[in-house]
N, C-alpha and C. Protein backbone atom coordinates (compact mmCIF):
# COMPACT_ATOMS: atom_id res chain seq x y z
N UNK A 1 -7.01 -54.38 57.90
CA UNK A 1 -6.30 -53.18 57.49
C UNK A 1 -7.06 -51.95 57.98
N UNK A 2 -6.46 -50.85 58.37
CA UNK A 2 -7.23 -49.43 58.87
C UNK A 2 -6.36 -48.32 57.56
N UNK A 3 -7.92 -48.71 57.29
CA UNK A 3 -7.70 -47.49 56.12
C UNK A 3 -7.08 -48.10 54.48
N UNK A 4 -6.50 -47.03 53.65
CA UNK A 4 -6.08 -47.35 52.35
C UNK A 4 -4.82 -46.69 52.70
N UNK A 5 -3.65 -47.05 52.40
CA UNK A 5 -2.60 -46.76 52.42
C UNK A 5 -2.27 -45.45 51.37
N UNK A 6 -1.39 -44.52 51.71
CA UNK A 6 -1.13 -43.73 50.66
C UNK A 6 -1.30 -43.87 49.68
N UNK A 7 -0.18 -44.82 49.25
CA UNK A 7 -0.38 -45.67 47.87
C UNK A 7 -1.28 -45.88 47.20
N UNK A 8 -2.36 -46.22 48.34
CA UNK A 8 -3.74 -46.72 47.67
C UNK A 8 -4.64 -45.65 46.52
N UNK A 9 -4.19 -44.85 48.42
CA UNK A 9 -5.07 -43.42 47.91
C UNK A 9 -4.88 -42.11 46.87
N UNK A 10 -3.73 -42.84 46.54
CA UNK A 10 -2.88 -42.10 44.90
C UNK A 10 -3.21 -42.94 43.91
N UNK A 11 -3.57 -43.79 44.11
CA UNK A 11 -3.91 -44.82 42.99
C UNK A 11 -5.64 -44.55 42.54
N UNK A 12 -6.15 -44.55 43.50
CA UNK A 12 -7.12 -44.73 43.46
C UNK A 12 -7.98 -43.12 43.36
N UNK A 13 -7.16 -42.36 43.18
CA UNK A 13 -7.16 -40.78 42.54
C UNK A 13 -7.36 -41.03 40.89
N UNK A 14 -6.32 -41.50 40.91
CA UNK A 14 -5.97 -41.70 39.08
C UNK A 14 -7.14 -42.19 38.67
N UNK A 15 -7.41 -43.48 39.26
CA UNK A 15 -8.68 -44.53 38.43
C UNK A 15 -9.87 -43.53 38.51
N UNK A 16 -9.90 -42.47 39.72
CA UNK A 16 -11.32 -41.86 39.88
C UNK A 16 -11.79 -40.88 38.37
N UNK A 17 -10.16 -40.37 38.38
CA UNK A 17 -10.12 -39.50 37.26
C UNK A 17 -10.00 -39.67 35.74
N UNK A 18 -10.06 -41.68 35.75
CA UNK A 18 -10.48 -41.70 34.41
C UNK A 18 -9.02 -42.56 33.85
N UNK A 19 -7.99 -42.51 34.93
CA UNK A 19 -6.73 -42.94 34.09
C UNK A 19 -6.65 -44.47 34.39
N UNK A 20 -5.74 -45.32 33.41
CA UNK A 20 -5.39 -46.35 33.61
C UNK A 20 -5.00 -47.08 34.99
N UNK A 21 -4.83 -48.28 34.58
CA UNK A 21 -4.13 -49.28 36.37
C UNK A 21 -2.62 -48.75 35.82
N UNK A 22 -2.35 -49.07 34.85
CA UNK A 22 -0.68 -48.63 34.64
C UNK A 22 -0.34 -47.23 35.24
N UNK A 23 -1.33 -46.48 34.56
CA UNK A 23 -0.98 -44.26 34.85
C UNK A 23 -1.48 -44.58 36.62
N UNK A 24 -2.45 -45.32 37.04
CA UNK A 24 -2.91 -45.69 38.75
C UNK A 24 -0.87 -45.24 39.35
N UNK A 25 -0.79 -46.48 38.37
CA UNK A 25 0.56 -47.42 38.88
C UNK A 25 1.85 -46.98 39.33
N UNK A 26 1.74 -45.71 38.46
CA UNK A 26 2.93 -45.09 38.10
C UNK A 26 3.01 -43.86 39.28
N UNK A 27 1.72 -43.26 39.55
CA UNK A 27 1.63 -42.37 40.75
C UNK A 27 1.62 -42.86 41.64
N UNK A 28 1.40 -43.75 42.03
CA UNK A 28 0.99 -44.20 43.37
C UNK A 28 2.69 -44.76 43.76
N UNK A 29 3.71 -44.88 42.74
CA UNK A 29 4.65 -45.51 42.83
C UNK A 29 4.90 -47.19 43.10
N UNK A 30 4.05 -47.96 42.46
CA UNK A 30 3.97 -49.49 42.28
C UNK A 30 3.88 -49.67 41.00
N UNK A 31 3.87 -51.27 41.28
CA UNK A 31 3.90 -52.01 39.91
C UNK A 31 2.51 -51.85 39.37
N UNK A 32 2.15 -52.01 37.86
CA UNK A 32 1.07 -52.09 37.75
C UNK A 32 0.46 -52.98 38.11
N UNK A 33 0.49 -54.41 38.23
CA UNK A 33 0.55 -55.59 38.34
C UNK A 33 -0.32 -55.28 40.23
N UNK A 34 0.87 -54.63 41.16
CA UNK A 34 -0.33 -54.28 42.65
C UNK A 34 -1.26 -53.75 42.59
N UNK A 35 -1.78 -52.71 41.73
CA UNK A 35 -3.31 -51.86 41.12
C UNK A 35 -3.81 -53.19 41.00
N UNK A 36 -3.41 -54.09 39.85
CA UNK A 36 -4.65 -54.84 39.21
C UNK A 36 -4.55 -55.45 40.73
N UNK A 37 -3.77 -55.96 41.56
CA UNK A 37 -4.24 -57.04 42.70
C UNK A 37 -5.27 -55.97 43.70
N UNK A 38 -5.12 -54.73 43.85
CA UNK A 38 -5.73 -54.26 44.55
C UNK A 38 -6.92 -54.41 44.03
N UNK A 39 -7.67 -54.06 42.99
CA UNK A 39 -8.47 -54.12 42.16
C UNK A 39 -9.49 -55.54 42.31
N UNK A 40 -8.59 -56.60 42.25
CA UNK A 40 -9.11 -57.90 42.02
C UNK A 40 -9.50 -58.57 43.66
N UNK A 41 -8.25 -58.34 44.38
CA UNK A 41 -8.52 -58.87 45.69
C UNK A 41 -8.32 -57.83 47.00
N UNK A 42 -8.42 -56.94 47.10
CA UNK A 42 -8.21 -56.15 48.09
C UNK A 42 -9.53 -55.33 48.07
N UNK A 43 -10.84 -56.10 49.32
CA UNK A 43 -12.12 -55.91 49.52
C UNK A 43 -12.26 -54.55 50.00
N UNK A 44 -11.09 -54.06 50.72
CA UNK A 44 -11.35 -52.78 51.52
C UNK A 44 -10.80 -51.65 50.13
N UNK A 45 -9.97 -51.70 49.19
CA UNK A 45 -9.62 -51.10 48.12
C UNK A 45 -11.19 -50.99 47.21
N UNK A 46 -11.73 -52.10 46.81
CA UNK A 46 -12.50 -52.46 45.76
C UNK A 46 -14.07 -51.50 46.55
N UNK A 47 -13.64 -52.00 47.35
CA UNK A 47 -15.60 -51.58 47.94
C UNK A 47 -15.13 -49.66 48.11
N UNK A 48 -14.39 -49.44 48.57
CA UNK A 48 -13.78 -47.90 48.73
C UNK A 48 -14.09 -46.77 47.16
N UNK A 49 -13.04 -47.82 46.05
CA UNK A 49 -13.02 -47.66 44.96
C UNK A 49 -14.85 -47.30 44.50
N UNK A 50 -16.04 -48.30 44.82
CA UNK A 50 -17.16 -48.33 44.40
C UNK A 50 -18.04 -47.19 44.97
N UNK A 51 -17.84 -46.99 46.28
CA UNK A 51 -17.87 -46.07 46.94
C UNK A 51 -17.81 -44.29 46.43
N UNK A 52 -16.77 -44.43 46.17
CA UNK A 52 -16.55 -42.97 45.50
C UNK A 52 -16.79 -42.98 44.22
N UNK A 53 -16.92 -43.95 43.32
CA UNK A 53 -17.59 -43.89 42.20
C UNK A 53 -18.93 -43.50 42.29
N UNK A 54 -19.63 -44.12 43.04
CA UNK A 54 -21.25 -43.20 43.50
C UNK A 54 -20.85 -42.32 44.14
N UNK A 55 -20.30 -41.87 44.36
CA UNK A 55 -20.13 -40.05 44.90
C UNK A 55 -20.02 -39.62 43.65
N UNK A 56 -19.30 -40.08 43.10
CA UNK A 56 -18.96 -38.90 41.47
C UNK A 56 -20.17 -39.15 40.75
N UNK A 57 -21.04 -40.24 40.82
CA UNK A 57 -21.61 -40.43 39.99
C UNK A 57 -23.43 -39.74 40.20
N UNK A 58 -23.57 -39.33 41.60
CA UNK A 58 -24.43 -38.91 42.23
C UNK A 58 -23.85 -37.27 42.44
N UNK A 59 -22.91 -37.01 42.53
CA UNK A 59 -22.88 -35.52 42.20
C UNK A 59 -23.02 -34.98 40.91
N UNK A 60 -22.92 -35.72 39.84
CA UNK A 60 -23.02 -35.79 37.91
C UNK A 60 -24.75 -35.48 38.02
N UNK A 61 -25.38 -36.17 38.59
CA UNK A 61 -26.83 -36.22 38.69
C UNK A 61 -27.19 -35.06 38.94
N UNK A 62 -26.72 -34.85 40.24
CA UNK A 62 -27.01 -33.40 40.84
C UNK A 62 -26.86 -32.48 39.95
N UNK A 63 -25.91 -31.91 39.30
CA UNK A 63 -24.75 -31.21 38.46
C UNK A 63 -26.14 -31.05 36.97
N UNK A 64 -26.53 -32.50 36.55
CA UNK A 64 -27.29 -32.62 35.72
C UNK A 64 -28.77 -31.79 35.99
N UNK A 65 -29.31 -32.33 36.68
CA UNK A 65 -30.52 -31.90 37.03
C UNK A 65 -30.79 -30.04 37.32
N UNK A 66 -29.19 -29.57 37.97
CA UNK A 66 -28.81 -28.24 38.30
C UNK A 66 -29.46 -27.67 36.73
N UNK A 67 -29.04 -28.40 35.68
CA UNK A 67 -28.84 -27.71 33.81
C UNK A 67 -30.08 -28.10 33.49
N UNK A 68 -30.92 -29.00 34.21
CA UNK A 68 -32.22 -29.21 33.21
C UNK A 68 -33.09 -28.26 33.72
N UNK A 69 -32.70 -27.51 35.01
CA UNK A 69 -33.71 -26.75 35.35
C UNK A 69 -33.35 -25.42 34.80
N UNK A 70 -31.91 -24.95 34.79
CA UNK A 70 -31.91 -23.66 33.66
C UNK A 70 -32.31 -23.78 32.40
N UNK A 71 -32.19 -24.70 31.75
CA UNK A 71 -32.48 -25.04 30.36
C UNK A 71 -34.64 -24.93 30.49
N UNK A 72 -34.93 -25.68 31.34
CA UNK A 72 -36.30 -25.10 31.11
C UNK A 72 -36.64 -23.76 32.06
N UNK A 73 -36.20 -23.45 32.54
CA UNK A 73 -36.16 -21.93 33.01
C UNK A 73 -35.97 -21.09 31.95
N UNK A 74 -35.18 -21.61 30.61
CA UNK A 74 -34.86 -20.83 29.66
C UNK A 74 -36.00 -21.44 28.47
N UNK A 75 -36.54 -21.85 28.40
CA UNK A 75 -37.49 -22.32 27.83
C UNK A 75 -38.39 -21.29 28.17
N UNK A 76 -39.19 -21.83 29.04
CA UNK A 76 -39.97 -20.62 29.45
C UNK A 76 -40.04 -19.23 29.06
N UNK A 77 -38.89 -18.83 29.35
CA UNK A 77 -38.30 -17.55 29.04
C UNK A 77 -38.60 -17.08 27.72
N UNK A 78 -37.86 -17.90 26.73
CA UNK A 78 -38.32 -17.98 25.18
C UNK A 78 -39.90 -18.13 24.85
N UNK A 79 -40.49 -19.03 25.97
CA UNK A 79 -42.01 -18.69 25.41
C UNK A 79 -42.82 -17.68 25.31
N UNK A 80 -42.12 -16.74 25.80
CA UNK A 80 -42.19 -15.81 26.24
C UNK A 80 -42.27 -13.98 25.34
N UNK A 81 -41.19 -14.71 24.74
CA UNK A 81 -40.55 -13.30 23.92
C UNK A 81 -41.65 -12.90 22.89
N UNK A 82 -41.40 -11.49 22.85
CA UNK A 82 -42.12 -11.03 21.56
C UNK A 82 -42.24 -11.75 20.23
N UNK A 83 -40.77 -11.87 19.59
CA UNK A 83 -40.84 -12.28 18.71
C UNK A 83 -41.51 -14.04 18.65
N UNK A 84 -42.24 -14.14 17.41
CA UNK A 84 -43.28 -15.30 17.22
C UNK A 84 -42.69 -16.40 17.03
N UNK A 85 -41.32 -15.91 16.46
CA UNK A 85 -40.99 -17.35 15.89
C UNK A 85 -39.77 -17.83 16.80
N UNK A 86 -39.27 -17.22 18.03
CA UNK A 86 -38.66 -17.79 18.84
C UNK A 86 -39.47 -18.37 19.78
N UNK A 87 -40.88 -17.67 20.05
CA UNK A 87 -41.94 -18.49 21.13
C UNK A 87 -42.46 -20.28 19.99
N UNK A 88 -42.28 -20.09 18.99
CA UNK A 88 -42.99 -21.07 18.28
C UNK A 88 -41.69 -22.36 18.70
N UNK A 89 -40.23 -21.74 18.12
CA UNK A 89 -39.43 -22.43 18.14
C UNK A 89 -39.19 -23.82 19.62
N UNK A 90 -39.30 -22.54 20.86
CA UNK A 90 -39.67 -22.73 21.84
C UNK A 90 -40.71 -24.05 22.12
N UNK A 91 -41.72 -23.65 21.87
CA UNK A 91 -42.53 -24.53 21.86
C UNK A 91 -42.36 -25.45 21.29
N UNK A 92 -41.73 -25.39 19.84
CA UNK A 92 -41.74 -27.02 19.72
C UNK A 92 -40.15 -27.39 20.38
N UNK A 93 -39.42 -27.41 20.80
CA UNK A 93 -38.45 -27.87 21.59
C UNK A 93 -39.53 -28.56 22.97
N UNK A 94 -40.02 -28.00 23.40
CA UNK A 94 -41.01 -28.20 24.39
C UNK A 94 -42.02 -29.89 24.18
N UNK A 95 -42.16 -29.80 22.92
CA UNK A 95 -43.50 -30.45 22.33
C UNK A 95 -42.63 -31.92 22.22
N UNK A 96 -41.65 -31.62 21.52
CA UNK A 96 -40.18 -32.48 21.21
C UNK A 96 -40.30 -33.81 22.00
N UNK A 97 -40.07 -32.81 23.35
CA UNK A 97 -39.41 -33.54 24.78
C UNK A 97 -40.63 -34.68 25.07
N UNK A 98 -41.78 -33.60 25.73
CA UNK A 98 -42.79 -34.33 25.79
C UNK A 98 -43.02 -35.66 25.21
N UNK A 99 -42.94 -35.49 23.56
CA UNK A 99 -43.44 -36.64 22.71
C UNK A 99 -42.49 -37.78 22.94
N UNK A 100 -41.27 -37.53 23.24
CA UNK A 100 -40.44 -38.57 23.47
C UNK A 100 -39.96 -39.05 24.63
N UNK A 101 -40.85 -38.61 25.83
CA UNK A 101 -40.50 -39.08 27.58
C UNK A 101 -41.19 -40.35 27.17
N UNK A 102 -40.62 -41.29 27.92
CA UNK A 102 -41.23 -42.62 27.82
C UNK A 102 -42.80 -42.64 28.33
N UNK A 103 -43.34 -43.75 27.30
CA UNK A 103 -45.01 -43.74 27.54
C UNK A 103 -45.48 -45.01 28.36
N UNK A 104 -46.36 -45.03 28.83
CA UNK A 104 -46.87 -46.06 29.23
C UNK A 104 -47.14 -47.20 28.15
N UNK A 105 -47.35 -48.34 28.58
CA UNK A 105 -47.73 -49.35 27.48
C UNK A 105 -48.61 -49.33 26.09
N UNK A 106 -50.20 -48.70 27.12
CA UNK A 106 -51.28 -48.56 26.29
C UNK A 106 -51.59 -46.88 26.48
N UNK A 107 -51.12 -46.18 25.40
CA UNK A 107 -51.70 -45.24 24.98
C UNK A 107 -52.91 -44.57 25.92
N UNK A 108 -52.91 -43.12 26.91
CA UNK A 108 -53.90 -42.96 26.92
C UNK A 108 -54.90 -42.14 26.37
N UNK A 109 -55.77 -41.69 26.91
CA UNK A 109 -56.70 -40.48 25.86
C UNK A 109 -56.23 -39.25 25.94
N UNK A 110 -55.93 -38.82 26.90
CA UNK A 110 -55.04 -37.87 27.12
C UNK A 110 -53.58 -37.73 26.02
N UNK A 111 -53.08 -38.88 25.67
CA UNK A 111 -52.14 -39.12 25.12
C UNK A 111 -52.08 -39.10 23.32
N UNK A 112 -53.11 -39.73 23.17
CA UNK A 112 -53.32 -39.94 22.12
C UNK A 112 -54.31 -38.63 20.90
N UNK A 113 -54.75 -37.69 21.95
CA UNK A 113 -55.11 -36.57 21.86
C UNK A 113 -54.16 -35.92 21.67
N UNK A 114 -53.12 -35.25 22.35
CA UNK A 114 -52.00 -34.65 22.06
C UNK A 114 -51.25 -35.20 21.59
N UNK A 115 -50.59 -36.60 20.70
CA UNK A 115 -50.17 -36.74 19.53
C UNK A 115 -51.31 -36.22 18.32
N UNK A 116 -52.24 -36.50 17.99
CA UNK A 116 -52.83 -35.97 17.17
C UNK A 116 -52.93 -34.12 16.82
N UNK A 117 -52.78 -33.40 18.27
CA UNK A 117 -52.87 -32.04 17.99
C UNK A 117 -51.29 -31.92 18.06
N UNK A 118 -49.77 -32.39 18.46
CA UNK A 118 -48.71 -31.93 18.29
C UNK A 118 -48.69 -32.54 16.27
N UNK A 119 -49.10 -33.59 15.75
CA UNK A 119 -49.24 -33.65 14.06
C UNK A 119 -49.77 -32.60 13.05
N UNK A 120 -50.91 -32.08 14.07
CA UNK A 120 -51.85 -31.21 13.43
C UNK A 120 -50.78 -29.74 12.94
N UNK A 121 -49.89 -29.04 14.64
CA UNK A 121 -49.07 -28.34 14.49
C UNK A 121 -47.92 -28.28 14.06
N UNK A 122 -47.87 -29.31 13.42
CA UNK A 122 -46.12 -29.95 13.10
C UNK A 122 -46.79 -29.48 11.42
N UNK A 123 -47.83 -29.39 11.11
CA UNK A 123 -47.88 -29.37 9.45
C UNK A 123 -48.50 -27.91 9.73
N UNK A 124 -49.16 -27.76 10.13
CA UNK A 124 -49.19 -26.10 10.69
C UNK A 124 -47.89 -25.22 10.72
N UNK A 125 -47.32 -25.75 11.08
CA UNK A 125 -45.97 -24.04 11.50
C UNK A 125 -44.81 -24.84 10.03
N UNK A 126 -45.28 -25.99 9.65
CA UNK A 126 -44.00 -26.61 8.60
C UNK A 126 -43.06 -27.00 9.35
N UNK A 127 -42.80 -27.49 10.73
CA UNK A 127 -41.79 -28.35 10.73
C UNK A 127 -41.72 -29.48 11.84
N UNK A 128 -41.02 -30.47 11.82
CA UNK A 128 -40.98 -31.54 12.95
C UNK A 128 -41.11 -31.29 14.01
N UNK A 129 -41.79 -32.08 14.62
CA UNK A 129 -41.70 -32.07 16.09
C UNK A 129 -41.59 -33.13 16.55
């Protein structure tokens, strides 16, 4: 086969966007019943289909990573401010993250040092971190 047929490529719009093989079915103008065969046995449909799912799913990343860097750009920012108790707040949002990025197996000194001083400040300012 060269290429995905119209059909295909109306169908395979719908599924990108989240909708059913039936709602596929109905735009593309087929049975539902040809979605699911495309789906099941049609290698150049299926691998196409997987295809642009890592496109959407690798531009989400991108998209993501775009917000974690304003979000700590805005962090920063807040550490920033005059007022004490938005730099504190700040900080522990900060302290938060840290404590809960995944750790290595065994604890290091480095590590186990700054759990002890983020406890120390957690009963210091009165609240969780």
């Amino acid at each position: 086969m060269d290429g995905l047929s119209v059909k295909q490529e109306r169908a395979m719009e719908v599924l990108l966007e989240g909708g059913t093989q039936k709602e596929a079915a109905t735009v593309a103008g087929v049975a539902a019943d040809t979605v699911g065969r495309w789906l099941r046995e049609d290698e150049e449909f299926e691998t196409e289909l997987e295809g642009r799912r890592e496109e959407q799913r690798a531009a989400k990343a991108a998209r993501m990573d775009a917000l974690e860097d304003a979000a700590i750009s805005t962090l920063r920012e807040l550490m920033g401010s005059k007022n004490e108790m938005v730099r504190l707040r700040a900080a522990a949002v900060v302290m938060r993250r840290l404590r809960d990025m995944p750790q290595p197996v065994e604890e290091s000194e480095f590590e186990r040092a700054r759990n002890e001083a983020l406890d120390r400040l957690s009963v210091e300012l009165g609240i969780p971190l």
